[in-house]
N, C-alpha and C. Protein backbone atom coordinates (compact mmCIF):
# COMPACT_ATOMS: atom_id res chain seq x y z
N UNK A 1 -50.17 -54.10 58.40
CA UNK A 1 -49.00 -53.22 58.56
C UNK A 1 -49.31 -51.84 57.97
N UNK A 2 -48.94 -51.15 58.56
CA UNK A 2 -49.08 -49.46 58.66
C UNK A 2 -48.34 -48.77 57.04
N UNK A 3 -49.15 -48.83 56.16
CA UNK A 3 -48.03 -49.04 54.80
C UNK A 3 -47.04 -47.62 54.58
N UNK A 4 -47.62 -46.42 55.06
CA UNK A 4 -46.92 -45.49 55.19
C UNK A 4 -45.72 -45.57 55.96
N UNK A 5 -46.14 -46.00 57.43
CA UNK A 5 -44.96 -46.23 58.08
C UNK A 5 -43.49 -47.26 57.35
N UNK A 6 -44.33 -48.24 56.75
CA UNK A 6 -43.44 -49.39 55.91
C UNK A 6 -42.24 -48.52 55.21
N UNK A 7 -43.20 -47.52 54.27
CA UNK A 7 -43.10 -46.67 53.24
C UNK A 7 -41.63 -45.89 53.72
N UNK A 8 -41.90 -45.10 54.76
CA UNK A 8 -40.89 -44.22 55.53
C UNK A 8 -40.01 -44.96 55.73
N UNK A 9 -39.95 -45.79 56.65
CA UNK A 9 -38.54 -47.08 57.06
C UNK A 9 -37.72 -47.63 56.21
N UNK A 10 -38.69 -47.78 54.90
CA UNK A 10 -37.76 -48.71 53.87
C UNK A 10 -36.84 -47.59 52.95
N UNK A 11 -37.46 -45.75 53.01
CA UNK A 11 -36.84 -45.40 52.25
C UNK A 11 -35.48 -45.15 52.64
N UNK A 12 -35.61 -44.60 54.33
CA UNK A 12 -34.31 -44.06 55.34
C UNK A 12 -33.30 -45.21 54.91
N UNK A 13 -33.83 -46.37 54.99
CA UNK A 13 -32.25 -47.22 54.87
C UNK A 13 -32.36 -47.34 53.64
N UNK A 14 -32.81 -47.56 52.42
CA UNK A 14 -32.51 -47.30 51.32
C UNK A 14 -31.72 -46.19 50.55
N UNK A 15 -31.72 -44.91 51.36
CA UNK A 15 -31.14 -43.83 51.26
C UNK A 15 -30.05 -43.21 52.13
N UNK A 16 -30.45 -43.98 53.07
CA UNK A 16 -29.02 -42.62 54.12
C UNK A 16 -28.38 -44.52 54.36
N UNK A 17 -27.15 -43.80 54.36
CA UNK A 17 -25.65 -44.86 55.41
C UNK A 17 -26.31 -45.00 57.01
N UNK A 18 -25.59 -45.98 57.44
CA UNK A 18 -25.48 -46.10 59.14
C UNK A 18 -24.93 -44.55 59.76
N UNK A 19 -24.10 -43.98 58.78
CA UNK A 19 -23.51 -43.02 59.48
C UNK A 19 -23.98 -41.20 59.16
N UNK A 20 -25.46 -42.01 58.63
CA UNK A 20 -26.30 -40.59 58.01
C UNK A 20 -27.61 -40.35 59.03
N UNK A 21 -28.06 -41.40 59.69
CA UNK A 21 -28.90 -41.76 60.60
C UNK A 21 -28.66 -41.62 62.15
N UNK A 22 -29.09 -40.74 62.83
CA UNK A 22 -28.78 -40.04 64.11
C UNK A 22 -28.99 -41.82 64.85
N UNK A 23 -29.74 -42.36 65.19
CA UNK A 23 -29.46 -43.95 65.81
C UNK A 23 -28.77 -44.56 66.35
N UNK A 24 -27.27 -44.21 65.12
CA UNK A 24 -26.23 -45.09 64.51
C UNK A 24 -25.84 -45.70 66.40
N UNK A 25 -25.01 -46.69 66.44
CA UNK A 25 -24.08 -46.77 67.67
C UNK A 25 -22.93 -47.62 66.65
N UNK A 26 -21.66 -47.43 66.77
CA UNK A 26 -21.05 -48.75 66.88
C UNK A 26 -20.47 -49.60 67.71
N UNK A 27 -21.10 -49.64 68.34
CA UNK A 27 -20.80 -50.25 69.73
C UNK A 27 -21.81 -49.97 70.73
N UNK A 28 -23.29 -51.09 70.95
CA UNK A 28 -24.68 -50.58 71.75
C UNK A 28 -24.09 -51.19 73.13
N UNK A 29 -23.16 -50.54 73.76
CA UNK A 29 -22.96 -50.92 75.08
C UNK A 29 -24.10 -50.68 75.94
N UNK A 30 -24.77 -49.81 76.33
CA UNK A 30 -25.67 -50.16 77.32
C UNK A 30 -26.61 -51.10 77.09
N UNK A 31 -27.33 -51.14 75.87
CA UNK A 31 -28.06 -52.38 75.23
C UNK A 31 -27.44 -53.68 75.61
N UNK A 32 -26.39 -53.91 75.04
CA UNK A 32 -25.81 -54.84 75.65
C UNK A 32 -25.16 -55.54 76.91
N UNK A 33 -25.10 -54.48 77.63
CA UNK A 33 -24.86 -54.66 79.21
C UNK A 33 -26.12 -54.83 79.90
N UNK A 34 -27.44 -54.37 79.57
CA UNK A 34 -28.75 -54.37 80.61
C UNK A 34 -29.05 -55.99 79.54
N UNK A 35 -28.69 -56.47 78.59
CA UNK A 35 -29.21 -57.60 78.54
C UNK A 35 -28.38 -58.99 79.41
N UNK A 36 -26.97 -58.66 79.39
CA UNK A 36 -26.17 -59.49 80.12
C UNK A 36 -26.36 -59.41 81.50
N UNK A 37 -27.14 -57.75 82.11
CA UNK A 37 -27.04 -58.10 83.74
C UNK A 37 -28.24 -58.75 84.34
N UNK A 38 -29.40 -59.77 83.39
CA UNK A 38 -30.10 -60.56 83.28
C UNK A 38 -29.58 -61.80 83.68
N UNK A 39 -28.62 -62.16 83.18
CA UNK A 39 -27.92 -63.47 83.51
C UNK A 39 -28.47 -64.26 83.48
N UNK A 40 -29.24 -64.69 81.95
CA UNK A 40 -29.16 -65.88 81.07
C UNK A 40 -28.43 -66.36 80.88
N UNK A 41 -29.30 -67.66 80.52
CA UNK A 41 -28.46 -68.62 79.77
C UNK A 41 -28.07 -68.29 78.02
N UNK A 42 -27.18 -68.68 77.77
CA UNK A 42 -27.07 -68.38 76.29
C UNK A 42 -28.11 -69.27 75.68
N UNK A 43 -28.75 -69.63 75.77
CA UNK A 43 -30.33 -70.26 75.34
C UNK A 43 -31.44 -69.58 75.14
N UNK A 44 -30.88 -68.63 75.97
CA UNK A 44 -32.60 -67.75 75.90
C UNK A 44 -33.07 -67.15 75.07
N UNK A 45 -34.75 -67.04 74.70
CA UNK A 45 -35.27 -66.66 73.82
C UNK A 45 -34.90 -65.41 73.50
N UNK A 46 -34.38 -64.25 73.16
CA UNK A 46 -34.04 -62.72 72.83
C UNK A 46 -35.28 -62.65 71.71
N UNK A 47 -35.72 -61.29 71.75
CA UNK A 47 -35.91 -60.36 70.36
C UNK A 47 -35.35 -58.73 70.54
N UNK A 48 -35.02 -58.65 69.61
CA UNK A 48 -34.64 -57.53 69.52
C UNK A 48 -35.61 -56.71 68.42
N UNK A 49 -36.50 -55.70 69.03
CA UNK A 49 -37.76 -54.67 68.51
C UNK A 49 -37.38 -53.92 67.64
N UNK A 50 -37.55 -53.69 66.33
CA UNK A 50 -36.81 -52.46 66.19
C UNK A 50 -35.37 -52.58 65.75
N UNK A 51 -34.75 -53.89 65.39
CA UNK A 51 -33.70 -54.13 65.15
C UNK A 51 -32.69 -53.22 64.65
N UNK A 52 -33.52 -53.22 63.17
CA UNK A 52 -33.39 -52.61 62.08
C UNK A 52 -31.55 -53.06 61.72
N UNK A 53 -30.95 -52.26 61.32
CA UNK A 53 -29.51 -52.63 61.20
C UNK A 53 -28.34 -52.87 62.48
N UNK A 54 -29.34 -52.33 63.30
CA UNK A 54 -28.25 -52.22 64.62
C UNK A 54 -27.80 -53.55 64.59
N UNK A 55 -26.22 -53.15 65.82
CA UNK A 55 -25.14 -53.97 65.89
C UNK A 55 -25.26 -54.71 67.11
N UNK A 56 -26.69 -54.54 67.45
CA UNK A 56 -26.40 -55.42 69.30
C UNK A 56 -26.47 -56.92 68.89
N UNK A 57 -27.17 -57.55 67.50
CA UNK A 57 -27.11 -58.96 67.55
C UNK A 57 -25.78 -59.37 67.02
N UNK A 58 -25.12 -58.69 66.51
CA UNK A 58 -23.30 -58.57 66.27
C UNK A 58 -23.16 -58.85 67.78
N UNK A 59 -23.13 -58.31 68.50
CA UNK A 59 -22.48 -58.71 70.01
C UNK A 59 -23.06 -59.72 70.57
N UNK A 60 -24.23 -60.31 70.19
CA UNK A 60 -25.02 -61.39 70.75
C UNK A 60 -24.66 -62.13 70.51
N UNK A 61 -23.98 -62.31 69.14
CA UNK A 61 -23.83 -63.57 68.20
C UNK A 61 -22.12 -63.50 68.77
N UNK A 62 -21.55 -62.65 68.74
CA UNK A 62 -20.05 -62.86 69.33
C UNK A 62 -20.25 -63.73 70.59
N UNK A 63 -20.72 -63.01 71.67
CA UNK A 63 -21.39 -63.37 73.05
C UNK A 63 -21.69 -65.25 73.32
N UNK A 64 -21.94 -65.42 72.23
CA UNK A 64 -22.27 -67.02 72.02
C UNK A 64 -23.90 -67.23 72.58
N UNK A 65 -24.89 -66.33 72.42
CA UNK A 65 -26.18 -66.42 72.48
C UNK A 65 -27.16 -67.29 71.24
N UNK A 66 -27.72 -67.86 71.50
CA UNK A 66 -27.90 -69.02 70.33
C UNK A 66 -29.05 -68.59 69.38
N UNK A 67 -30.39 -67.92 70.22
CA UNK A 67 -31.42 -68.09 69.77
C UNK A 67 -32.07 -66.63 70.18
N UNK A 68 -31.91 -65.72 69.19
CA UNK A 68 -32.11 -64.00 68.64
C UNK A 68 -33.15 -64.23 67.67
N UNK A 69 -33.95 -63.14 67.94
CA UNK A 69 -35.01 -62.69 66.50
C UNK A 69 -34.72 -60.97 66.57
N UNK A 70 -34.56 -60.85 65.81
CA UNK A 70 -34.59 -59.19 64.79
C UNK A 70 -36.18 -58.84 64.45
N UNK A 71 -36.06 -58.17 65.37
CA UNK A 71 -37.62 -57.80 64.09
C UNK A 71 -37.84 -56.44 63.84
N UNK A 72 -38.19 -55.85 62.72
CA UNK A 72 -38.28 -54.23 62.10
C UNK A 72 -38.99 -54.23 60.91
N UNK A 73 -39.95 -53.02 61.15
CA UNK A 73 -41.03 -52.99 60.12
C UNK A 73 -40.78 -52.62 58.18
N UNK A 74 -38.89 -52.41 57.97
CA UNK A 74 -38.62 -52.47 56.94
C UNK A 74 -37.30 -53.62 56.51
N UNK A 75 -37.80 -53.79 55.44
CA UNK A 75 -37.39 -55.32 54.69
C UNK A 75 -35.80 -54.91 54.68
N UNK A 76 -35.71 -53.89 54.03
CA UNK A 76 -34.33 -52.97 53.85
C UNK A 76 -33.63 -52.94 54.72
N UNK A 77 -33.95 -53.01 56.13
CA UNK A 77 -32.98 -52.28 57.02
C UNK A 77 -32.71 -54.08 57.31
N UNK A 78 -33.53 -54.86 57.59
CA UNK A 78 -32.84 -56.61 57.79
C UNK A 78 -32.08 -56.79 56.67
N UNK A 79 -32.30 -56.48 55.67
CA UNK A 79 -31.54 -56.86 54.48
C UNK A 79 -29.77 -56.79 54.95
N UNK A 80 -29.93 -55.32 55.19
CA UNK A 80 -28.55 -54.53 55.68
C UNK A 80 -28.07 -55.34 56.88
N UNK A 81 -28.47 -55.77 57.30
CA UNK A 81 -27.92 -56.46 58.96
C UNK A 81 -27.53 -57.58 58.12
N UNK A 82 -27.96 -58.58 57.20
CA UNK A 82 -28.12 -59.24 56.89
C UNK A 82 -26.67 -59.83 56.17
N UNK A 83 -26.75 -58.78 55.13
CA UNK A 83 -25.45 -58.32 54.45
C UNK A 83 -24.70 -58.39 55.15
N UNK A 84 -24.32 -58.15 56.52
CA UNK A 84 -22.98 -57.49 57.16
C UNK A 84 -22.74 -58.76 58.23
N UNK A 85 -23.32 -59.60 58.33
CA UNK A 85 -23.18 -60.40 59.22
C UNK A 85 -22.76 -61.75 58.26
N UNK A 86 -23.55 -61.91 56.74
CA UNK A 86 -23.22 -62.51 56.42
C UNK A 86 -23.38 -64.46 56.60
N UNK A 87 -22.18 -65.43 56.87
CA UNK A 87 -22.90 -66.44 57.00
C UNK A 87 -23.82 -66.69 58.58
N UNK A 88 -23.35 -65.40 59.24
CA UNK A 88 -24.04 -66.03 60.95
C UNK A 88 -25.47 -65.66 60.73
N UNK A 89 -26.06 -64.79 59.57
CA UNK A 89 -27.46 -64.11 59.76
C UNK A 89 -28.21 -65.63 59.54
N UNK A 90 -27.80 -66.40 59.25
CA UNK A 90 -28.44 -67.99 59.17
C UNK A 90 -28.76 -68.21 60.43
N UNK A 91 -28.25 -67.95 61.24
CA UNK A 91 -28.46 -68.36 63.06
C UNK A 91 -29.37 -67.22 63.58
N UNK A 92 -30.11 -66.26 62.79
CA UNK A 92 -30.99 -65.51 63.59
C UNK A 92 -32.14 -65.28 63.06
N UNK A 93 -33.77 -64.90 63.71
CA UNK A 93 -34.60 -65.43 63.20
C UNK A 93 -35.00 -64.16 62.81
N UNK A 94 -35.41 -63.99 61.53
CA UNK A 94 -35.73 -62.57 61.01
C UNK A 94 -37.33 -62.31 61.23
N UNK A 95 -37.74 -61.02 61.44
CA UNK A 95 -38.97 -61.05 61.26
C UNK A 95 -39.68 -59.51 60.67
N UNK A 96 -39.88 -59.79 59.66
CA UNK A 96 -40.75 -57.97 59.02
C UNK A 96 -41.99 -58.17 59.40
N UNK A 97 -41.72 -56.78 60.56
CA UNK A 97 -43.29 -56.78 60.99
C UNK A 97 -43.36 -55.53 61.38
N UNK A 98 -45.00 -54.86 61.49
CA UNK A 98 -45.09 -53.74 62.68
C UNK A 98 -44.70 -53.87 63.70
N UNK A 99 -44.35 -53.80 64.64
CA UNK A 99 -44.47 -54.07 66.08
C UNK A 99 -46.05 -53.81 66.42
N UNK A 100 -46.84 -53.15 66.18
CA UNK A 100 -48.27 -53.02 66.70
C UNK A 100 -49.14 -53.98 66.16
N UNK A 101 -48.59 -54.95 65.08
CA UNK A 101 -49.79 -55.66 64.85
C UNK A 101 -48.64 -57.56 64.68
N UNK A 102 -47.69 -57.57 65.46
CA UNK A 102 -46.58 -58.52 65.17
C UNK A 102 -47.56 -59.34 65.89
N UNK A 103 -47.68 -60.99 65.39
CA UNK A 103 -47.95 -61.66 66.06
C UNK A 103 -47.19 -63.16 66.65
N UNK A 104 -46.48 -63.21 67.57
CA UNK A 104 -45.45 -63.94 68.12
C UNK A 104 -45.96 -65.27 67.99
N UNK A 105 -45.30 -66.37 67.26
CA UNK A 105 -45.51 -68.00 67.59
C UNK A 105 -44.73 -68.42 69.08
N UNK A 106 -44.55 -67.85 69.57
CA UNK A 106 -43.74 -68.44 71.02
C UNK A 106 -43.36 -66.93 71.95
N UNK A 107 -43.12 -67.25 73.20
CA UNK A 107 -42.64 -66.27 73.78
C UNK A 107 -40.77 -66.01 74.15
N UNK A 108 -40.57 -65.02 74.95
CA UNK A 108 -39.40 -64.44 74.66
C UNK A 108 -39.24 -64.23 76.69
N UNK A 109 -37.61 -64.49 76.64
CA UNK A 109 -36.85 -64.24 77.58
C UNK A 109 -36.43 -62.77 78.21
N UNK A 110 -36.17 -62.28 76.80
CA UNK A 110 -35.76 -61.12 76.67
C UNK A 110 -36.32 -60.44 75.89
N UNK A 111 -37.00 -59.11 75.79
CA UNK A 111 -37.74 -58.13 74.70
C UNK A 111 -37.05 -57.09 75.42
N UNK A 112 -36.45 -56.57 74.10
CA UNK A 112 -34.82 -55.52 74.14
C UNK A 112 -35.96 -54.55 73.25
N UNK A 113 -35.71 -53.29 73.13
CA UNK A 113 -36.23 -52.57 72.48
C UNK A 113 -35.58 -50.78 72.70
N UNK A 114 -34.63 -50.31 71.77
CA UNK A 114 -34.11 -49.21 72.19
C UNK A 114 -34.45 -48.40 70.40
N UNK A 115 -35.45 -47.31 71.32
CA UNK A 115 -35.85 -46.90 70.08
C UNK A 115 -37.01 -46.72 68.72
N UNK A 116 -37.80 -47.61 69.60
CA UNK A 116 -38.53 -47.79 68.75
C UNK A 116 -40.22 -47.26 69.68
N UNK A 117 -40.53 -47.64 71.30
CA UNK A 117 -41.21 -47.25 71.70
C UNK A 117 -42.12 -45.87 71.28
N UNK A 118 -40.75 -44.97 71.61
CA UNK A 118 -41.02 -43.33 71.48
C UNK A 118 -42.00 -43.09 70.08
N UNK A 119 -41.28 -44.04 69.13
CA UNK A 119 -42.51 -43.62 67.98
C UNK A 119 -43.65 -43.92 67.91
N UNK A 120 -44.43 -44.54 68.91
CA UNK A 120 -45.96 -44.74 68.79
C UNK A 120 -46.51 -43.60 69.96
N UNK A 121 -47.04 -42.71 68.96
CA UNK A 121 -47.67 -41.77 69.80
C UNK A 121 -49.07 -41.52 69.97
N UNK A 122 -49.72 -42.92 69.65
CA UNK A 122 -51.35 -43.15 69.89
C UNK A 122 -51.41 -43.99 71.34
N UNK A 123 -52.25 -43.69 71.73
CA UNK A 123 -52.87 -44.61 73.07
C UNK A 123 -53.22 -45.79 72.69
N UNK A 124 -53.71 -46.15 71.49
CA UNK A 124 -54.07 -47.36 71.19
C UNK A 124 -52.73 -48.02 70.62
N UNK A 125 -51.70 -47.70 69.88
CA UNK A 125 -50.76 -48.18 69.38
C UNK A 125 -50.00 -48.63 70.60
N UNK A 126 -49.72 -47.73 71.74
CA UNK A 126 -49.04 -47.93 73.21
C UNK A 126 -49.88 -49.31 73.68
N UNK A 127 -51.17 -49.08 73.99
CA UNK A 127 -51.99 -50.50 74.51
C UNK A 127 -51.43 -51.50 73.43
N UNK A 128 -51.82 -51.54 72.68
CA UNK A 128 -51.01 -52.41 71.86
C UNK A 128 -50.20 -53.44 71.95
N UNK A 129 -48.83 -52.43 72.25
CA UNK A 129 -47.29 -52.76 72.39
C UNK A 129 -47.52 -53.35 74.29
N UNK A 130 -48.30 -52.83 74.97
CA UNK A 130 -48.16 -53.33 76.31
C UNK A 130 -48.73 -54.68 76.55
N UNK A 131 -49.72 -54.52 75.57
CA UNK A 131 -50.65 -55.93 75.60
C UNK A 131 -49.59 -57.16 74.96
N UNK A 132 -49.03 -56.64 73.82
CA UNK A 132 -48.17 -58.00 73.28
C UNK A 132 -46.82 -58.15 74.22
N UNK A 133 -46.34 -57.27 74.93
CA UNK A 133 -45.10 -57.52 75.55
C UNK A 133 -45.59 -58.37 76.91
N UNK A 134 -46.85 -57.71 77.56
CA UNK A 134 -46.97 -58.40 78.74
C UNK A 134 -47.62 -60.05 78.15
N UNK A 135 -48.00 -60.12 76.91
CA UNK A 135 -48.62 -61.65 76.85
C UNK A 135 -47.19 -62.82 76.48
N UNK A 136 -46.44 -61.77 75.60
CA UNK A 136 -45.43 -62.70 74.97
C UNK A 136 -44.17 -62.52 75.48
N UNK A 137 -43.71 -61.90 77.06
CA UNK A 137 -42.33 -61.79 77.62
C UNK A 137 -42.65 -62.76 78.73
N UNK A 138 -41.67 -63.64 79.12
CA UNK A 138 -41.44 -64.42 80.46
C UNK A 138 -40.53 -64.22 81.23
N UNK A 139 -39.94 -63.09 81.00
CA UNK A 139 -38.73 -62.91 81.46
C UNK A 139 -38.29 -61.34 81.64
N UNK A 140 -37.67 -60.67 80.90
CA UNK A 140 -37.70 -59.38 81.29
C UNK A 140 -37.95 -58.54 80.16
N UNK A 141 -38.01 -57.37 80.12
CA UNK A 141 -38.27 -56.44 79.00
C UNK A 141 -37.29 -55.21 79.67
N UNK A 142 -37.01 -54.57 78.61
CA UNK A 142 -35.60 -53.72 78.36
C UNK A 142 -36.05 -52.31 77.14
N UNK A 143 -36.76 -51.34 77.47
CA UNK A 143 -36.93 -50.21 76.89
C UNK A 143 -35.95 -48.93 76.79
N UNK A 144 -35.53 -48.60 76.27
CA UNK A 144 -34.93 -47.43 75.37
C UNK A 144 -35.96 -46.36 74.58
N UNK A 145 -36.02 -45.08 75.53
CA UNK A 145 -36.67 -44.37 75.04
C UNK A 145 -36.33 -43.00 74.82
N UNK A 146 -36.49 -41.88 74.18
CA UNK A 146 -35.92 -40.56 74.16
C UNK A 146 -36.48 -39.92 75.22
N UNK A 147 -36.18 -38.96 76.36
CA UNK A 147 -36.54 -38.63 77.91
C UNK A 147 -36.78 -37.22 77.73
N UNK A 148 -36.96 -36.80 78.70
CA UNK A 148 -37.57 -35.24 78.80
C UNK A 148 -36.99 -34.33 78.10
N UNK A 149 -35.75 -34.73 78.32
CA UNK A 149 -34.72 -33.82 77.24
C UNK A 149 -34.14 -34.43 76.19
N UNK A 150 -34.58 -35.12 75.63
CA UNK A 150 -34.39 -35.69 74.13
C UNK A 150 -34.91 -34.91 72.96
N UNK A 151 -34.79 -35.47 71.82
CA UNK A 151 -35.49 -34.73 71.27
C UNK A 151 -37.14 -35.08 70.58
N UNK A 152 -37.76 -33.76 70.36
CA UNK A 152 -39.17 -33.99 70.15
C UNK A 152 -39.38 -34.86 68.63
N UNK A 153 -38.53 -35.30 67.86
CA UNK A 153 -38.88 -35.28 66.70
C UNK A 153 -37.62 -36.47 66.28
N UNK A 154 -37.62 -37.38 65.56
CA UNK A 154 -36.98 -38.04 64.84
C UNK A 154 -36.97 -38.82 63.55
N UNK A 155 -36.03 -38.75 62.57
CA UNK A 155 -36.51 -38.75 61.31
C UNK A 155 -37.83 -38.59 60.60
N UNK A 156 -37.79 -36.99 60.82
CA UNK A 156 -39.12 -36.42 60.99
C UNK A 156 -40.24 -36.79 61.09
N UNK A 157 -40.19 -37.84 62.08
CA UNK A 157 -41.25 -38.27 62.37
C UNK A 157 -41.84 -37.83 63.87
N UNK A 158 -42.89 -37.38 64.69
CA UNK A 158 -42.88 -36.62 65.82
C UNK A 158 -43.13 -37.98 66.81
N UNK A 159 -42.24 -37.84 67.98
CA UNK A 159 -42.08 -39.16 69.55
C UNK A 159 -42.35 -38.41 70.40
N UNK A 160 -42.79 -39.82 71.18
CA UNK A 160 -43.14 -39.17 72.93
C UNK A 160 -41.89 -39.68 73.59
N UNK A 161 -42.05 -38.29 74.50
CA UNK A 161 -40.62 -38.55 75.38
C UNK A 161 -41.31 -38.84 76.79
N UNK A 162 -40.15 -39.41 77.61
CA UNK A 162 -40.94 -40.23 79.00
C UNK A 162 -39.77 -39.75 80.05
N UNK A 163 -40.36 -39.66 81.33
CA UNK A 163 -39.57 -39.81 82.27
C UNK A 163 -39.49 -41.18 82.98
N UNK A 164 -39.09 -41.28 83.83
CA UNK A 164 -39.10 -43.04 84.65
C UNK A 164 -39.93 -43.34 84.81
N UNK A 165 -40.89 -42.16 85.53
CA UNK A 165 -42.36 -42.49 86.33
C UNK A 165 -43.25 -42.64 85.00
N UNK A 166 -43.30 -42.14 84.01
CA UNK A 166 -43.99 -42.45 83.15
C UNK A 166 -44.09 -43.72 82.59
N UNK A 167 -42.78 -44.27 82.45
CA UNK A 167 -42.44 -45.52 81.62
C UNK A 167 -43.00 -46.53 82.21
N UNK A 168 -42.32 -46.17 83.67
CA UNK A 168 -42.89 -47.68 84.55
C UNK A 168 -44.66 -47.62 84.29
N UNK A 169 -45.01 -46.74 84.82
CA UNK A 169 -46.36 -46.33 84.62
C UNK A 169 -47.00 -47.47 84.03
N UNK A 170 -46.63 -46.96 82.58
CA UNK A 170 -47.10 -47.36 81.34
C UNK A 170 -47.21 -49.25 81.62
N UNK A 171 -46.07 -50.03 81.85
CA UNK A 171 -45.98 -51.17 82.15
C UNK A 171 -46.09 -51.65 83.27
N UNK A 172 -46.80 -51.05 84.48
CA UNK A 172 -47.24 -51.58 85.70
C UNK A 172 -48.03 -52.77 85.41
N UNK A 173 -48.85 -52.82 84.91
CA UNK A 173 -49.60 -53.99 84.99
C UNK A 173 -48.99 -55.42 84.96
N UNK A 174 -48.30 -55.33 84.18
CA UNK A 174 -46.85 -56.68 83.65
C UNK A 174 -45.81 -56.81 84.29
N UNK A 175 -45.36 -55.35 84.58
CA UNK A 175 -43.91 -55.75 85.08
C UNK A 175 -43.52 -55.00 85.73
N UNK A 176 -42.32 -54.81 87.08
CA UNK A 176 -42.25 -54.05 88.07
C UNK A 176 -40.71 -53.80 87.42
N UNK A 177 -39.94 -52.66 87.87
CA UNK A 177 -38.91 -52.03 86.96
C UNK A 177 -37.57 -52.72 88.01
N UNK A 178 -36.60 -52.99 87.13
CA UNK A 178 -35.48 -53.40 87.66
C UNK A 178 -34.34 -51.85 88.01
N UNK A 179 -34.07 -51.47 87.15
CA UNK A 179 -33.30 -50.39 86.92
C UNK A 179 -33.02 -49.63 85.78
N UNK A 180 -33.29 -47.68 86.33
CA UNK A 180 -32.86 -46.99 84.95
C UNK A 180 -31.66 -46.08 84.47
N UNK A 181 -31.42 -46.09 83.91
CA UNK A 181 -30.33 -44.86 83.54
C UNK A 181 -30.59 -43.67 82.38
N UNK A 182 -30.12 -42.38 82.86
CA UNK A 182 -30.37 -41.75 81.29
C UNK A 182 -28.59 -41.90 81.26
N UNK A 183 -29.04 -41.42 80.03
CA UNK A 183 -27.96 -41.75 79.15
C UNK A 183 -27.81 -40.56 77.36
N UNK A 184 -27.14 -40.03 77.66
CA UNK A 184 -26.50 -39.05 76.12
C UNK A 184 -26.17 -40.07 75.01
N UNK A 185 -26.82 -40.42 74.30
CA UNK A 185 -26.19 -40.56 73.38
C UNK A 185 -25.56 -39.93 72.11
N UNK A 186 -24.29 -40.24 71.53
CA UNK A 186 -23.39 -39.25 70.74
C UNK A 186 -23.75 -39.76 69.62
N UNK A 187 -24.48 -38.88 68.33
CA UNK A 187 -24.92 -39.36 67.22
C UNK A 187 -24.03 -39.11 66.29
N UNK A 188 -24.08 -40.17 65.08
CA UNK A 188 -22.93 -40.12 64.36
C UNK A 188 -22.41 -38.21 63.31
N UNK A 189 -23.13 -37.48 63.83
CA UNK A 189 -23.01 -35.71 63.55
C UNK A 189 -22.77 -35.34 64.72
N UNK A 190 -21.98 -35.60 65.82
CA UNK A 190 -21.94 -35.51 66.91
C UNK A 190 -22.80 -34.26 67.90
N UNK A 191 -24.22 -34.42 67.83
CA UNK A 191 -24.78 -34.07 68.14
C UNK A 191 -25.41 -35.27 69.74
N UNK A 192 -26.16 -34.92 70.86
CA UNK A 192 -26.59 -35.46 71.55
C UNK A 192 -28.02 -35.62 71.77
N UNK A 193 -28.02 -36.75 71.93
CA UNK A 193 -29.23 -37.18 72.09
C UNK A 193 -29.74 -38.04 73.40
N UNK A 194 -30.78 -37.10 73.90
CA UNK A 194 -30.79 -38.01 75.65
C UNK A 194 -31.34 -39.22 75.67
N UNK A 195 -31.50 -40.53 76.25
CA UNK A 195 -32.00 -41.25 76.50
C UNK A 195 -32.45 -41.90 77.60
N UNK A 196 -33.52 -42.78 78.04
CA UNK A 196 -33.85 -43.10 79.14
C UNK A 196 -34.31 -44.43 78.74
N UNK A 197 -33.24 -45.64 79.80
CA UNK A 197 -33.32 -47.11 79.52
C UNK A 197 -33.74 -47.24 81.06
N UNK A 198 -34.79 -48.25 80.74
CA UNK A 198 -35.73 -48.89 81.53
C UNK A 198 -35.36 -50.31 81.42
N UNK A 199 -35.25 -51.16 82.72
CA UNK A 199 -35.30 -52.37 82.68
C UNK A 199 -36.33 -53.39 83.28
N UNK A 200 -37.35 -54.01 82.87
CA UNK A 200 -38.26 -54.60 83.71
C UNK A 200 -38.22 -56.29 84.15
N UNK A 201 -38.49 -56.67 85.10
CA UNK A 201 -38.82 -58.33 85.37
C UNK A 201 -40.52 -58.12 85.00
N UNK A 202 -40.77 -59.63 84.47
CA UNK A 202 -42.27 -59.55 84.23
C UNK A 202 -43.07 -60.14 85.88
N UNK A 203 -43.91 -59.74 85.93
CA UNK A 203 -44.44 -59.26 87.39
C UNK A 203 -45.15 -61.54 87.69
């Protein structure tokens, strides 16, 4: 694990609120709608990339979805989900990891990921992430990324932004694209932030 990166992740949620962190949603409706227009079973394997504190396994777990993994490269930010969910965080499978070096005991139905892509801005970190999604998804994959007009930079950390053709691009080999949308998102400083959600079937 990338200890700097660790380093950075664990301090942001150690230090800023949900509502100090441009991210924030309370309420990840599109996240949550491109995983329902899948039309699983409430059985299905989910992970959610990048978890971190977000509220989409709050709606999963309302939803009556059985079997969720969280995974995010700081201890802190599961902690916080953790906290807030309380006795249901027993029903979800935690996991502190990189995403570039995570290594999956089983595969997944669903690999949700809004947010977390944009920050690997090596070619090898990208191969990476394509190599483990296309070995360990059976089902579909669901990207969230900042788009042409997003912004260049987040918690000062510097992201690549994508258009459609790029994204699919990137995951041709695995998976052929279901459907995209951009999308504004309104950050909790009500500032905007563009986004571009990608939905894939694995090929």
């Amino acid at each position: 694990m990338d200890l700097d990166r660790t380093a950075h992740w664990d301090n942001v949620y150690e230090t800023k609120a949900p509502n100090q962190v441009s991210w924030t949603q309370e309420y990840p409706k599109t996240s949550f709608e491109i995983i329902k227009s899948f039309g699983l079973p409430k059985t299905a394997k989910i992970i959610d990339v990048g978890g971190g504190d977000s509220k989409l396994v709050d709606c999963l777990l309302d939803a009556g979805y059985e079997d969720i993994t969280v995974l995010d490269i700081s201890e802190k930010a599961l902690h916080r989900a953790q906290k807030r969910l309380g006795y249901k965080a027993s029903n979800v499978n935690w996991v502190i990891s990189d995403i570039t070096t995570f290594k999956p005991d089983r595969h997944f139905d669903v690999w949700h990921d809004r947010a977390v892509f944009h920050f690997l801005t090596e070619a090898e970190q990208v191969s990476q992430y394509v190599a483990l999604a296309s070995s360990y998804v059976k089902g579909y994959l669901s990207v969230g990324t900042f788009s042409k007009q997003g912004p260049v930079k987040c918690s000062g950390l510097n992201i690549s932004q994508y258009s459609e053709q790029e994204l699919v691009s990137v995951f041709s080999s695995g998976f052929h694209l279901l459907d995209s949308k951009i999308e504004d998102h309104k950050t909790p400083f009500d500032t905007l932030q563009n986004f571009l959600f990608c939905s894939f079937k694995k090929k």
